[in-house]
C-alpha atoms as a PDB file:
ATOM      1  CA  UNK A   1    -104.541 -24.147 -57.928  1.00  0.00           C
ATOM      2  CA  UNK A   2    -103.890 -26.605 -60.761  1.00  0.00           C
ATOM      3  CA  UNK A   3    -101.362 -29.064 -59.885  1.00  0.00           C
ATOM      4  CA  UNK A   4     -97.876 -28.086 -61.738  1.00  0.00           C
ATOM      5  CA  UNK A   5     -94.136 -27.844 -61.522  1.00  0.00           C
ATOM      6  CA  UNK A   6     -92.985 -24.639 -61.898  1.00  0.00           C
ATOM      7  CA  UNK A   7     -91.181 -24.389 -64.948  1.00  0.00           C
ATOM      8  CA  UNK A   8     -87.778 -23.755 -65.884  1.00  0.00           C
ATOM      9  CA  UNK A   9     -87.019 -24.345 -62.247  1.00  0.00           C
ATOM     10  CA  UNK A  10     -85.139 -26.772 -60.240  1.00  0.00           C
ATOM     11  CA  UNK A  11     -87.032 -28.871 -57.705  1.00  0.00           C
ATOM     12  CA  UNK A  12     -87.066 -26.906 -54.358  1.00  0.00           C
ATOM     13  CA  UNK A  13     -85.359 -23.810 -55.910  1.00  0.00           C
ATOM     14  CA  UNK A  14     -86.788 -21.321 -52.545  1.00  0.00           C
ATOM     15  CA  UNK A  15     -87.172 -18.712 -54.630  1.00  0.00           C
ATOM     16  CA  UNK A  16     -90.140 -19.845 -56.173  1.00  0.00           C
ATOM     17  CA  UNK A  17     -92.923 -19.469 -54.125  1.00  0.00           C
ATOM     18  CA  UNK A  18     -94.377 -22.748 -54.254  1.00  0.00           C
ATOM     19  CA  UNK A  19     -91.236 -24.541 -53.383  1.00  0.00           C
ATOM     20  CA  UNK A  20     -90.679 -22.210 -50.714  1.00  0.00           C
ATOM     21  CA  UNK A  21     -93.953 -22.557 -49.559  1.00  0.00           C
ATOM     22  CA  UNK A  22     -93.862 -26.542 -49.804  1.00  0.00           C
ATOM     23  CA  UNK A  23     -90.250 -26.446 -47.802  1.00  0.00           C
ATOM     24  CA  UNK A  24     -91.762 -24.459 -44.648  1.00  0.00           C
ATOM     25  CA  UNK A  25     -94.642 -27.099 -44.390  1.00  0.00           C
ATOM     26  CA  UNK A  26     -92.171 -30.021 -44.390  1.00  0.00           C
ATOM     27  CA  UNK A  27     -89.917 -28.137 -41.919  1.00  0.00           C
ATOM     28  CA  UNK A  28     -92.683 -27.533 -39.389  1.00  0.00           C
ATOM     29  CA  UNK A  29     -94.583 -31.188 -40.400  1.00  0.00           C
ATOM     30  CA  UNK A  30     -92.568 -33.051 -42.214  1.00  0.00           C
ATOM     31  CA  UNK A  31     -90.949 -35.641 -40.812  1.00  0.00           C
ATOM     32  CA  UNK A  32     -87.129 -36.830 -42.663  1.00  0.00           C
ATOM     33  CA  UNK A  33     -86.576 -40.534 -41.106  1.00  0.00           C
ATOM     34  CA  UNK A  34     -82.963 -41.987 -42.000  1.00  0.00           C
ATOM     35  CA  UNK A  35     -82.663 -46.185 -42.665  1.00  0.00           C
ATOM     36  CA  UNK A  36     -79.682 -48.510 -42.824  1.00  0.00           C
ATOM     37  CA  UNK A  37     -77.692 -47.617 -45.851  1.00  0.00           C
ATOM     38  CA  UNK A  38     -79.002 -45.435 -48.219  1.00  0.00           C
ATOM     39  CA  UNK A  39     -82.647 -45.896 -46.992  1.00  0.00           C
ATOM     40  CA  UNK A  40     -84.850 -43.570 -45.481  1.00  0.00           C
ATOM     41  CA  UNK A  41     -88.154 -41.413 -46.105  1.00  0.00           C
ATOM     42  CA  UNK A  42     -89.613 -38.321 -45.700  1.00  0.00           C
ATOM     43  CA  UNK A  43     -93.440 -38.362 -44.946  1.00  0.00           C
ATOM     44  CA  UNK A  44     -96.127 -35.863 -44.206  1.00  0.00           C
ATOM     45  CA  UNK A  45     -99.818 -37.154 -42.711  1.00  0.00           C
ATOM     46  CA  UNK A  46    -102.716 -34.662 -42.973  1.00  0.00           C
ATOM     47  CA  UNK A  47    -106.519 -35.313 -42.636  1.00  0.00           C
ATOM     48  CA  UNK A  48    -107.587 -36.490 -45.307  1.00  0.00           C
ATOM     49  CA  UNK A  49    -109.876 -33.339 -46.235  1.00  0.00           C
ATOM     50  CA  UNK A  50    -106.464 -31.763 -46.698  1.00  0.00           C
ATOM     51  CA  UNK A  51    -105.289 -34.518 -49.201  1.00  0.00           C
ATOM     52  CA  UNK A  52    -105.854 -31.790 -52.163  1.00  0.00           C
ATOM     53  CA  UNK A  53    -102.543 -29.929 -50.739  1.00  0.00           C
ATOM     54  CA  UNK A  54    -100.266 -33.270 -50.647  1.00  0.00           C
ATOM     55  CA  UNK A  55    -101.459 -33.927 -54.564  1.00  0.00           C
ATOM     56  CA  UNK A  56    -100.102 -30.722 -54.934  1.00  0.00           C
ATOM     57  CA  UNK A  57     -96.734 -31.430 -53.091  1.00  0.00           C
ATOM     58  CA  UNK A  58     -96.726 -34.770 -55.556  1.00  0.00           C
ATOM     59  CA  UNK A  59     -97.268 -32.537 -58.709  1.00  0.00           C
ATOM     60  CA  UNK A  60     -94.117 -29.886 -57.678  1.00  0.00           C
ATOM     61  CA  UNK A  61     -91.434 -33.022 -57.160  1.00  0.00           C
ATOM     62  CA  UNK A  62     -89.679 -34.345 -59.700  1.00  0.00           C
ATOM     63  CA  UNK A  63     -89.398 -37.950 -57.808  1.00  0.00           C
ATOM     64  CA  UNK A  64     -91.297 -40.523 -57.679  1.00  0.00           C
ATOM     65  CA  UNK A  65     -93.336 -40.548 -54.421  1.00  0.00           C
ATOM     66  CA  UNK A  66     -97.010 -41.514 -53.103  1.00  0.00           C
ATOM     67  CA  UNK A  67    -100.386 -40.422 -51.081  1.00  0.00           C
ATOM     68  CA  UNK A  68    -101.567 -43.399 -49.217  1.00  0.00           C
ATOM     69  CA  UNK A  69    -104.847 -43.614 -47.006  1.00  0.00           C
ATOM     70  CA  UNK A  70    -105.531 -45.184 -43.747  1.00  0.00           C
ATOM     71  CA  UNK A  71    -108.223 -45.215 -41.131  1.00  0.00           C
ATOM     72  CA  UNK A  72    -107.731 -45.843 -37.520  1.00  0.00           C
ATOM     73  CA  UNK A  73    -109.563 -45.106 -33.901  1.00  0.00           C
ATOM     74  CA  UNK A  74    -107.587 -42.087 -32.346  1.00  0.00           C
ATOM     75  CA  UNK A  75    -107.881 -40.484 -28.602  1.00  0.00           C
ATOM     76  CA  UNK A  76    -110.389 -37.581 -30.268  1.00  0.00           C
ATOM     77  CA  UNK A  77    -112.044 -39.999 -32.480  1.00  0.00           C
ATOM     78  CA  UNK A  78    -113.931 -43.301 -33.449  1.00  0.00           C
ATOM     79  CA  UNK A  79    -112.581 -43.783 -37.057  1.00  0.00           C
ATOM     80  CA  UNK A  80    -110.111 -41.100 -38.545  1.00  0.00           C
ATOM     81  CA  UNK A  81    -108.965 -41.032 -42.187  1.00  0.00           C
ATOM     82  CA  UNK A  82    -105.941 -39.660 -42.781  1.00  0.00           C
ATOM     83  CA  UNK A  83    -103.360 -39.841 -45.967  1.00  0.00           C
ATOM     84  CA  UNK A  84     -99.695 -39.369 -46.183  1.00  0.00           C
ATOM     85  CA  UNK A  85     -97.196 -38.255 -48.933  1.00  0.00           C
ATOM     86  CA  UNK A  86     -94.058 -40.281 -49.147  1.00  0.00           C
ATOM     87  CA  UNK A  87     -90.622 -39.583 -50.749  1.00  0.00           C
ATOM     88  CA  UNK A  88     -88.380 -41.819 -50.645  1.00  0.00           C
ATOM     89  CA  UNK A  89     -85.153 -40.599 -53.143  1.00  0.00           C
ATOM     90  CA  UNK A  90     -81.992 -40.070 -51.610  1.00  0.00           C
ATOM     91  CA  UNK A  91     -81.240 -37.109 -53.759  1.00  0.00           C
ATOM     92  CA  UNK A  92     -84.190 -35.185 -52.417  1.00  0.00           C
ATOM     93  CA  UNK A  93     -83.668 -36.167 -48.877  1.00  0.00           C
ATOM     94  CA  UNK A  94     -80.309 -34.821 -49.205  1.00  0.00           C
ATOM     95  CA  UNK A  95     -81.089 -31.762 -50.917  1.00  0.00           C
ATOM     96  CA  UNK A  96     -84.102 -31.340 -48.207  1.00  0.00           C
ATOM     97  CA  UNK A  97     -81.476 -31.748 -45.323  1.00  0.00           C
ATOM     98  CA  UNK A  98     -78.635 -29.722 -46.969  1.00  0.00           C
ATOM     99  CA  UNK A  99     -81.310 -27.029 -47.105  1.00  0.00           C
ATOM    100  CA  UNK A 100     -82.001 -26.988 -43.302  1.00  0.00           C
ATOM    101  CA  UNK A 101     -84.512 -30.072 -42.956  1.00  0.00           C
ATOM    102  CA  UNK A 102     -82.935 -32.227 -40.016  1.00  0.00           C
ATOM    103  CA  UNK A 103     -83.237 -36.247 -39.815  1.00  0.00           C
ATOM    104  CA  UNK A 104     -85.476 -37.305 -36.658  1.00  0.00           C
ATOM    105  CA  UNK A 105     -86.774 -34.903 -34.215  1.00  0.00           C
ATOM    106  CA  UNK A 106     -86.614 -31.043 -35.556  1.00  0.00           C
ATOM    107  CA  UNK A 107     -88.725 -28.707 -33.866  1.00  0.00           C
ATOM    108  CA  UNK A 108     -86.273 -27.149 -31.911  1.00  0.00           C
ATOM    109  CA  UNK A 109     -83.065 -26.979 -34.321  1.00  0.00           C
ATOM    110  CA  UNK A 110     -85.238 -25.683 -37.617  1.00  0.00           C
ATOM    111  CA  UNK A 111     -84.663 -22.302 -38.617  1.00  0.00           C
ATOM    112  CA  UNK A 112     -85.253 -20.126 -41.962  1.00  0.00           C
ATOM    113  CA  UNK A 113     -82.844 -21.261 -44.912  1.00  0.00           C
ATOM    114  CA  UNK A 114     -79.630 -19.640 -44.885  1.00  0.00           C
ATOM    115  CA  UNK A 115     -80.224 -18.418 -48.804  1.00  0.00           C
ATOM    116  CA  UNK A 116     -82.089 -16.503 -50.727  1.00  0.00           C
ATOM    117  CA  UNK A 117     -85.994 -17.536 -50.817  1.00  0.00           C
ATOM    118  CA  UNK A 118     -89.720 -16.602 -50.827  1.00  0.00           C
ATOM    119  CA  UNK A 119     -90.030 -14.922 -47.659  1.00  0.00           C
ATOM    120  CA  UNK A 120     -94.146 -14.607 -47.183  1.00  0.00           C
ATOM    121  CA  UNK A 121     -94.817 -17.570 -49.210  1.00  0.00           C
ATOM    122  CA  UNK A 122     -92.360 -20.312 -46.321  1.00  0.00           C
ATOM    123  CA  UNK A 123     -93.829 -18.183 -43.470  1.00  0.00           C
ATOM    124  CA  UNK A 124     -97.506 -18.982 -44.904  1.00  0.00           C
ATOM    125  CA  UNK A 125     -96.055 -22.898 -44.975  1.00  0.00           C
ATOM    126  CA  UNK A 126     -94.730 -22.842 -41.416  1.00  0.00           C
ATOM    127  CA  UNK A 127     -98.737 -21.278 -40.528  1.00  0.00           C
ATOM    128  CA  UNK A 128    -100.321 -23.714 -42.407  1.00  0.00           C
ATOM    129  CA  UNK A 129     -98.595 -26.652 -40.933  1.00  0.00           C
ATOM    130  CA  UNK A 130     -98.087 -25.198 -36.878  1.00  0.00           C
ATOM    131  CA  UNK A 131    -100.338 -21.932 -37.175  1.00  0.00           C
ATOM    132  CA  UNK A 132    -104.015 -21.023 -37.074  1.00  0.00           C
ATOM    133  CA  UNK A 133    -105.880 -18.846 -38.611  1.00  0.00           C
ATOM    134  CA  UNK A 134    -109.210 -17.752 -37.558  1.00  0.00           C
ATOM    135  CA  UNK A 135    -111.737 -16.034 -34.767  1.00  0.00           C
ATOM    136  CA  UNK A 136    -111.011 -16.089 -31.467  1.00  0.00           C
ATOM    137  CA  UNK A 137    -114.383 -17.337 -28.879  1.00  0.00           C
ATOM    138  CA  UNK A 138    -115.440 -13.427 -28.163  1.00  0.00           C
ATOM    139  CA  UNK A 139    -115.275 -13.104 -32.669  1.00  0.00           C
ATOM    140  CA  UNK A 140    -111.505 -11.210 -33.260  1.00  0.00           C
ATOM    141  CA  UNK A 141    -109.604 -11.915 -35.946  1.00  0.00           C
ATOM    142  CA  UNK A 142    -106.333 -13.670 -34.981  1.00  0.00           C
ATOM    143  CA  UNK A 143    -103.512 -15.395 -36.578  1.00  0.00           C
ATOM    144  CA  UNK A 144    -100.871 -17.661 -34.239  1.00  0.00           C
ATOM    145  CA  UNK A 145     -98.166 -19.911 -34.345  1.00  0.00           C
ATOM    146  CA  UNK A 146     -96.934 -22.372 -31.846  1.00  0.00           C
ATOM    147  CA  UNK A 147     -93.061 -23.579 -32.326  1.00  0.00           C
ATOM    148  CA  UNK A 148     -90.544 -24.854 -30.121  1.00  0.00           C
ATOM    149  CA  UNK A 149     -88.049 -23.266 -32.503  1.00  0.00           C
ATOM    150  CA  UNK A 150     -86.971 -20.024 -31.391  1.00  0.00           C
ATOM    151  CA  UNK A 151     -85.049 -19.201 -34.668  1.00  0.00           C
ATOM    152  CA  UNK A 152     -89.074 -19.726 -36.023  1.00  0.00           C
ATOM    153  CA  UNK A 153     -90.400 -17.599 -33.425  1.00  0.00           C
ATOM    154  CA  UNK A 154     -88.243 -14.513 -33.716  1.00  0.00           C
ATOM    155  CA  UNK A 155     -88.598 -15.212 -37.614  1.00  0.00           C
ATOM    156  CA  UNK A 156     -92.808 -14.608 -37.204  1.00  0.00           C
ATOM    157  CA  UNK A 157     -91.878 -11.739 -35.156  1.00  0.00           C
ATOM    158  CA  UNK A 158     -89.496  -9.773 -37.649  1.00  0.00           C
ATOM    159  CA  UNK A 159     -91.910 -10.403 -40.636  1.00  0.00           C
ATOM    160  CA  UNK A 160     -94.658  -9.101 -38.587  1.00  0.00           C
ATOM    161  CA  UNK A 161     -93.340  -6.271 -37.429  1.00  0.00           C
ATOM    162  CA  UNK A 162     -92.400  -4.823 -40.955  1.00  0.00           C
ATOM    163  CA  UNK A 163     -95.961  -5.548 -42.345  1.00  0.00           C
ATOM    164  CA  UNK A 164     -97.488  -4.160 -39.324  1.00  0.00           C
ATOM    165  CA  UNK A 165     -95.773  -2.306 -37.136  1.00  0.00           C
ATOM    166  CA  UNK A 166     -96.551  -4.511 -34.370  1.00  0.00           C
ATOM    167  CA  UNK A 167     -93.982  -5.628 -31.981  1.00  0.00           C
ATOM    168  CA  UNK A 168     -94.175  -8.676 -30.607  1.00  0.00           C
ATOM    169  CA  UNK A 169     -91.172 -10.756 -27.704  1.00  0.00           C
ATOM    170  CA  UNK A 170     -91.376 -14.121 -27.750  1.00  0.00           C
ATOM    171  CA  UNK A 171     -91.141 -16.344 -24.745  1.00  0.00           C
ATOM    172  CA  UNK A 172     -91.317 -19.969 -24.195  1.00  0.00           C
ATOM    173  CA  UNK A 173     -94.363 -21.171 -21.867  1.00  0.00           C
ATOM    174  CA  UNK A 174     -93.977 -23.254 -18.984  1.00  0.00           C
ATOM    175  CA  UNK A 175     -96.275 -25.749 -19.405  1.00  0.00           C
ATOM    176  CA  UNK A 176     -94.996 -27.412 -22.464  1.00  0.00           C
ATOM    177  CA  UNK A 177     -92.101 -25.051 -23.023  1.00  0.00           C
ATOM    178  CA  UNK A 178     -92.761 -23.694 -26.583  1.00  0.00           C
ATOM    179  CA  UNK A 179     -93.660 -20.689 -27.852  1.00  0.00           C
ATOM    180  CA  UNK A 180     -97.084 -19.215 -28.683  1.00  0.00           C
ATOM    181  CA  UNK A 181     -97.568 -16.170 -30.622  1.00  0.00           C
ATOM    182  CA  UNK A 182    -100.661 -14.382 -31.697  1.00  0.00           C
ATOM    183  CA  UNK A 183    -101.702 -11.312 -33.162  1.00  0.00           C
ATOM    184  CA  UNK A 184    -104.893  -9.973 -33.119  1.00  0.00           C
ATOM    185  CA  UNK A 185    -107.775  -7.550 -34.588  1.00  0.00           C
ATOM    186  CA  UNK A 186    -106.233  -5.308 -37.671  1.00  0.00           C
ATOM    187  CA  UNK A 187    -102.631  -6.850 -36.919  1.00  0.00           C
ATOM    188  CA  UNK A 188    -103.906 -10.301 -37.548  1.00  0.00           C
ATOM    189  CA  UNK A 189    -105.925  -8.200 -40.720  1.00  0.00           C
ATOM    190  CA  UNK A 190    -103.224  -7.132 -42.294  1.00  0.00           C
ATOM    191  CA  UNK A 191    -100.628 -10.390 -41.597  1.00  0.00           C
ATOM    192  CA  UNK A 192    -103.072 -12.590 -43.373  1.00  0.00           C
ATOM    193  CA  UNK A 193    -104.205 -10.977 -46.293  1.00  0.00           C
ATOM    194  CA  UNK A 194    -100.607 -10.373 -46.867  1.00  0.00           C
ATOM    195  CA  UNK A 195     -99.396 -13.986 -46.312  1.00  0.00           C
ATOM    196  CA  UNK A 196    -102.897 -15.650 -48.168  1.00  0.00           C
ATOM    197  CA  UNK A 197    -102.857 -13.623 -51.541  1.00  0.00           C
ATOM    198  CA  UNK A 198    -104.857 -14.589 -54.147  1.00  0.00           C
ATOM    199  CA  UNK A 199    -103.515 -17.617 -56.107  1.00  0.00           C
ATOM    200  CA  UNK A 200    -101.161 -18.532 -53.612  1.00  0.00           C
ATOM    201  CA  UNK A 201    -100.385 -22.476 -52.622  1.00  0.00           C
ATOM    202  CA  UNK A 202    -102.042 -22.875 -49.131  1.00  0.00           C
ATOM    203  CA  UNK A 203    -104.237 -25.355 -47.122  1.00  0.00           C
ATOM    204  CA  UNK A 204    -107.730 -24.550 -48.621  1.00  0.00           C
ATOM    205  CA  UNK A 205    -109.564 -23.841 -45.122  1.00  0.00           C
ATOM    206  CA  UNK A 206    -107.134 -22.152 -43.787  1.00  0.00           C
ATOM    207  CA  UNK A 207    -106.833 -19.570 -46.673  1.00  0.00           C
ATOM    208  CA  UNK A 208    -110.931 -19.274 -46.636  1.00  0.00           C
ATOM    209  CA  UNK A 209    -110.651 -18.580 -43.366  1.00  0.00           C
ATOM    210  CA  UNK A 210    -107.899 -15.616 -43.881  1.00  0.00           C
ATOM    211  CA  UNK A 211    -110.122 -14.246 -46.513  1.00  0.00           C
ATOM    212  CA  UNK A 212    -112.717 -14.250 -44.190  1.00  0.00           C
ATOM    213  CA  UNK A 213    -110.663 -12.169 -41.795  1.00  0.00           C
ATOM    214  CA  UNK A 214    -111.001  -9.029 -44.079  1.00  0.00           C
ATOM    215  CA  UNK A 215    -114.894  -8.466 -43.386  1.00  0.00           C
ATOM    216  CA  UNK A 216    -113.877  -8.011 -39.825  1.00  0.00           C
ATOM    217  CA  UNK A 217    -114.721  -4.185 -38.729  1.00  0.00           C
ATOM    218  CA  UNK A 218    -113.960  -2.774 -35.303  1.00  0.00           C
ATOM    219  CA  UNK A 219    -116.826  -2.179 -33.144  1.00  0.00           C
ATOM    220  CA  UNK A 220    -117.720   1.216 -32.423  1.00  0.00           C
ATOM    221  CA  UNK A 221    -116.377   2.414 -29.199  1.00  0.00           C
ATOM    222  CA  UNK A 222    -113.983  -0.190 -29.015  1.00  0.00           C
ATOM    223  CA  UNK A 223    -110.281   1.103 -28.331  1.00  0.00           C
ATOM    224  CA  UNK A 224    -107.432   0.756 -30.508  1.00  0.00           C
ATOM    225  CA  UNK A 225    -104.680  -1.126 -29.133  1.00  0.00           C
ATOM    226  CA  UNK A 226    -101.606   0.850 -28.462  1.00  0.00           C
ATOM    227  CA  UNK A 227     -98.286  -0.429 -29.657  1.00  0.00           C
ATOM    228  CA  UNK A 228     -95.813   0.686 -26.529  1.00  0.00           C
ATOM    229  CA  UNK A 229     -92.479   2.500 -27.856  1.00  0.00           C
ATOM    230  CA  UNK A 230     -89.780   1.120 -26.628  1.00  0.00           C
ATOM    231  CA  UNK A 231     -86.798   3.044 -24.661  1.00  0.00           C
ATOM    232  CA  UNK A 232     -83.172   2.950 -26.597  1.00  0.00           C
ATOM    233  CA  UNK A 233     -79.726   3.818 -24.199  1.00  0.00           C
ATOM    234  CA  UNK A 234     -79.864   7.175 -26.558  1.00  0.00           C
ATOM    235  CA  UNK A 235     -83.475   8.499 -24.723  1.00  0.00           C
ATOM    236  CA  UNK A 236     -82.332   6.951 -21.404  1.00  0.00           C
ATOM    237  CA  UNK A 237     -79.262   9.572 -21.570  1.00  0.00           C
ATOM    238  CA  UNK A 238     -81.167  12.536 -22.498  1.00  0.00           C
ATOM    239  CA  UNK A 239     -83.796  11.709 -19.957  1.00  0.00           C
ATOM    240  CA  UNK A 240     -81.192  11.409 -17.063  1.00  0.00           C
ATOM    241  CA  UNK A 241     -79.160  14.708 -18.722  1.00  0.00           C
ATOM    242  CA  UNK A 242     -82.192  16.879 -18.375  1.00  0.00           C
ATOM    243  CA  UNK A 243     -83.314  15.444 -14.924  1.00  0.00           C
ATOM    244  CA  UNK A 244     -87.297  16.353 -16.281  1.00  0.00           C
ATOM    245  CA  UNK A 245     -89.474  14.511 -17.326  1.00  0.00           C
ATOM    246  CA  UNK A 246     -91.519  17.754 -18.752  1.00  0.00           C
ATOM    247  CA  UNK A 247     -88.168  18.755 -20.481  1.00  0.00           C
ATOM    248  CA  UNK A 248     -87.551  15.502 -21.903  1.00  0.00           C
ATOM    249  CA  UNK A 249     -91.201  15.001 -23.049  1.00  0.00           C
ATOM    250  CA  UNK A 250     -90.636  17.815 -25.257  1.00  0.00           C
ATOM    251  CA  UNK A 251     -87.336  16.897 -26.769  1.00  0.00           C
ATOM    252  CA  UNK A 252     -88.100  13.399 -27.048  1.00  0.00           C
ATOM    253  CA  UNK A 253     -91.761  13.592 -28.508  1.00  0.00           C
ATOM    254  CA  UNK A 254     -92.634  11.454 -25.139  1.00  0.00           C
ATOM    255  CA  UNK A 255     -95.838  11.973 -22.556  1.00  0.00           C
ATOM    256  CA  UNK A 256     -94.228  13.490 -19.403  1.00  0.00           C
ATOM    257  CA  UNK A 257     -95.806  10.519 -17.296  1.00  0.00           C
ATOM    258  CA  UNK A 258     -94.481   8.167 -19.887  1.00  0.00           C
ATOM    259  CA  UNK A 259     -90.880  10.064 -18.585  1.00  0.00           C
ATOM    260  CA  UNK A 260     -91.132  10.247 -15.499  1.00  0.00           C
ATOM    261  CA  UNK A 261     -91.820   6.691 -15.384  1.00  0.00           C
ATOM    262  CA  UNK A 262     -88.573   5.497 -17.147  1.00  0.00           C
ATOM    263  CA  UNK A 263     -87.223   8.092 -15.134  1.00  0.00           C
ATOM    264  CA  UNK A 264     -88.424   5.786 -11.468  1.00  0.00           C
ATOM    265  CA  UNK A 265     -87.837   2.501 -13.274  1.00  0.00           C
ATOM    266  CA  UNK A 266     -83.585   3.982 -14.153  1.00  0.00           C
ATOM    267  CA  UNK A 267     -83.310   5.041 -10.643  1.00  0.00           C
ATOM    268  CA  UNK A 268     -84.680   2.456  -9.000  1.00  0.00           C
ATOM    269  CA  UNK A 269     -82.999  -0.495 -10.634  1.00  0.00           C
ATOM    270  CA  UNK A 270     -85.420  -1.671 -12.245  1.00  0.00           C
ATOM    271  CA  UNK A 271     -84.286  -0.658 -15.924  1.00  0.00           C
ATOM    272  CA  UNK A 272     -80.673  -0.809 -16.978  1.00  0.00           C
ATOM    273  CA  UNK A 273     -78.594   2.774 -16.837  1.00  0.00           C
ATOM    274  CA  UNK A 274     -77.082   2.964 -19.879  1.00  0.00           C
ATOM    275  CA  UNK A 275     -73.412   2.544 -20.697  1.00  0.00           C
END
């Protein structure tokens, strides 16, 4: 994509996809430092094969700010070159933080702007900076996001669910007490060519690699994944009127073991009788 400001439009204005885009990035990579006085920065450090997407965060402000490069000897490698975008104004760091961008440490308290904005195109940001996008070792498509934001993890979840049907709960892990959440085969399918549209502002790999994500094709004889249904109070009470599971089956478009089942679990304690 060429590198522009959208025109006509106020710098990070959400409803513009690039903007909203560029504002889900910094949330989840960003990082908003405050100074003595009036001084502070906000900064974002990438590899520098990824340099091409910070020219473009350069291009849609309209402050003054800077890539730099440097190369240093990291844990995972000899020599590693990244480069870093700098902004500096105070009148974009506040408008960043009035938005929902928090000073110092974030990735618990960030959440998706209270106004209106470009729904797929800050989800796609949040992927691109946290996410991943890709095959899995055995060659299934998948498409995941790790946050320690819950607000950002039910977020992923909701979106999801509308553009596939699949219904995902998110809980935190307890090795490192974030959450991880990944969907798979023609759920991961349909989330990325939905998110990575053609045109779009994106990390460069990582929107090759949703394209490549399309070619994927079930094997034969492999089964579909079933999506469970889950119970509401409303089923629960009909269940328990009837006292059937083969009555209820019929009125409630169920599977009479799928009945009797919630039936055991009601009884049993181990579901919650309705009110």
């Amino acid at each position: 994509m060429a590198e522009r400001e959208p025109s006509g439009h106020q710098f990070m204005d959400l409803t513009v996809p690039e903007y909203a885009y560029m504002f889900g990035f910094l949330q989840a990579d960003g990082h908003l430092q405050q100074g003595v006085g009036q001084k502070g920065k906000l900064s974002v450090e990438l590899a520098a094969r990824d340099i091409g997407l910070l020219r473009q965060f350069r291009a849609l402000t309209s402050y003054n700010s800077t890539i730099s490069e440097r190369t240093r000897s990291t844990n995972f490698a000899a020599t590693h070159t990244s480069v870093t975008w700098t902004l500096c104004s105070l009148a974009a760091r506040t408008l960043l933080n009035d938005l929902g961008l928090p000073y110092g440490r974030k990735s618990t308290t960030i959440a998706p702007p209270r106004d209106d904005f470009s729904r797929r195109d800050y989800l796609r940001g949040v992927i691109d900076a946290d996410g991943s996008v890709g095959y899995t070792s055995k060659g299934f498509p998948f498409v995941s996001l790790t946050t320690a934001s819950t607000a950002i993890g039910h977020y992923l979840c909701d979106y999801t669910r509308r553009v596939t049907g699949v219904q995902r709960t998110i809980k935190r892990n307890a090795r490192d007490n974030v959450y991880n959440v990944m969907y798979a085969m023609e759920a991961a399918q349909r989330l990325a060519a939905d998110l990575y549209y053609p045109g779009c502002l994106s990390l460069a790999r990582k929107h090759a690699a949703a394209d490549s994500l399309a070619t994927w094709v079930r094997p034969a004889g492999m089964r579909s994944a079933h999506t469970a249904r889950r119970w509401n109070e409303t089923e629960d009470r009909i269940l328990l009127k009837l006292n059937s599971p083969t009555a209820a089956a019929g009125v409630l478009d169920r599977t009479p073991q799928s009945c009797n089942l919630r039936m055991w679990r009601l009884r049993s304690g181990q579901a919650t009788m309705p009110s």
